[in-house]
Protein backbone atom coordinates (compact mmCIF):
# COMPACT_ATOMS: atom_id res chain seq x y z
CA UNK A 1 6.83 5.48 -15.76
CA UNK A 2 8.78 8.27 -14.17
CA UNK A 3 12.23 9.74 -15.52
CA UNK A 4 13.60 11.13 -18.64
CA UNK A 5 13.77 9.13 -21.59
CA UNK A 6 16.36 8.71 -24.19
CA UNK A 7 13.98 8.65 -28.23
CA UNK A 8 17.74 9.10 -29.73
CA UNK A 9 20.91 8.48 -29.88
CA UNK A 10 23.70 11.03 -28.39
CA UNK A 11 24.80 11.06 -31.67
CA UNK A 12 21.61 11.87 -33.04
CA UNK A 13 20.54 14.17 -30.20
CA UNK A 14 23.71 16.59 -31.00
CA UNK A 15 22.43 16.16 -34.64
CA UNK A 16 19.38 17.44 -34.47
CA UNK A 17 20.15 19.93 -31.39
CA UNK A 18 22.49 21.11 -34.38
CA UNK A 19 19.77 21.22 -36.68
CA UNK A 20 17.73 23.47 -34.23
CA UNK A 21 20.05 26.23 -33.62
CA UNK A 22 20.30 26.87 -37.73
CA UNK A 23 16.58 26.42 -37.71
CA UNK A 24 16.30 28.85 -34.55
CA UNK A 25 16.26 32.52 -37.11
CA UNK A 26 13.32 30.82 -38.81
CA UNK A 27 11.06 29.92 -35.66
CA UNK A 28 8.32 32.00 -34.47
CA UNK A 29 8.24 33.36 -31.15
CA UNK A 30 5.13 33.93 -28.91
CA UNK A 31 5.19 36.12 -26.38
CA UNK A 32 3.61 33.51 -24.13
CA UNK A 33 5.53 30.77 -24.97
CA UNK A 34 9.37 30.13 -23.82
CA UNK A 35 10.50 28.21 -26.77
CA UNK A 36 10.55 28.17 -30.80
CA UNK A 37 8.07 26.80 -32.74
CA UNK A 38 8.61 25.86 -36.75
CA UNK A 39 6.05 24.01 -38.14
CA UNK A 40 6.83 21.48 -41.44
CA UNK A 41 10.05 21.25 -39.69
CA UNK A 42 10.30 17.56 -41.52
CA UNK A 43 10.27 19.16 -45.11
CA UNK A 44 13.21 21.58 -44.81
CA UNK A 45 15.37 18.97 -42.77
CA UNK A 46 16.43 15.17 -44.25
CA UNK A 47 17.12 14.60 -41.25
CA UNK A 48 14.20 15.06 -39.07
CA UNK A 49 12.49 13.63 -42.38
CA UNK A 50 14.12 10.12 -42.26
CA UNK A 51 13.47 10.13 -38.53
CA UNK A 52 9.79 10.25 -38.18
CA UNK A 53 9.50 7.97 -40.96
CA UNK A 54 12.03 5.40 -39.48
CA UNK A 55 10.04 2.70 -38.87
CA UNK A 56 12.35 1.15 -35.87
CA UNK A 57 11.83 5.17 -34.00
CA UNK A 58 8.25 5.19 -34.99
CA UNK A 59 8.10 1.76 -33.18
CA UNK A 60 9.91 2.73 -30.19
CA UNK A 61 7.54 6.00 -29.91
CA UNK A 62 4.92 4.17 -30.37
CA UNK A 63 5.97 1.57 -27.30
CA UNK A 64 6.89 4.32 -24.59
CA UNK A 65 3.13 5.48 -25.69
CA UNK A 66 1.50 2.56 -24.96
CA UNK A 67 3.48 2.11 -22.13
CA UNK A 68 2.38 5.43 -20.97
CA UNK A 69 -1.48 5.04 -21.47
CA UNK A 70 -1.40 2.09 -19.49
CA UNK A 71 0.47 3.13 -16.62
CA UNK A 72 -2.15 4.14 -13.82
CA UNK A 73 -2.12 7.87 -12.85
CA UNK A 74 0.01 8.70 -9.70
C-alpha cells in the first residue's frame, strides 16, 4: 500500500483539525518532538469520543491494518 489515506471525512477532518488548535494550549511539548501530544484526548472531546468508538471507523481502521500487515515489505 503506498499513498496517503483518507480515515475521515473533509468534513470531519476540519472538525477535528478544529478541535486540535483549541486543544493545542493544553498539549505538552518535548523538546525532541515536533508536534503536541495530549493524552485522554477522547475524554475532554465528544467528538473524538464518538469516533473511536464508531464501530463503522473502528472497522475501516481495522481493514487498512490488516491490509497493511499483509502487504510484503518493499
Amino acid at each position: 500500500m503506498a499513498g496517503p489515506l483518507q480515515l475521515l471525512t473533509r468534513e470531519g477532518a476540519h472538525a477535528l483539525r478544529g478541535i486540535c488548535r483549541q486543544l493545542k494550549s493544553c498539549a505538552v511539548q518535548n523538546g525532541y518532538v515536533v508536534s503536541h501530544s495530549l493524552r485522554n484526548v477522547e475524554t475532554i472531546s465528544p467528538f473524538v469520543h464518538a469516533m473511536v468508538r464508531d464501530p463503522a471507523f473502528l472497522a475501516h481502521v481495522s481493514q487498512l491494518a490488516s491490509r497493511r500487515r499483509a502487504a510484503p515489505p518493499p
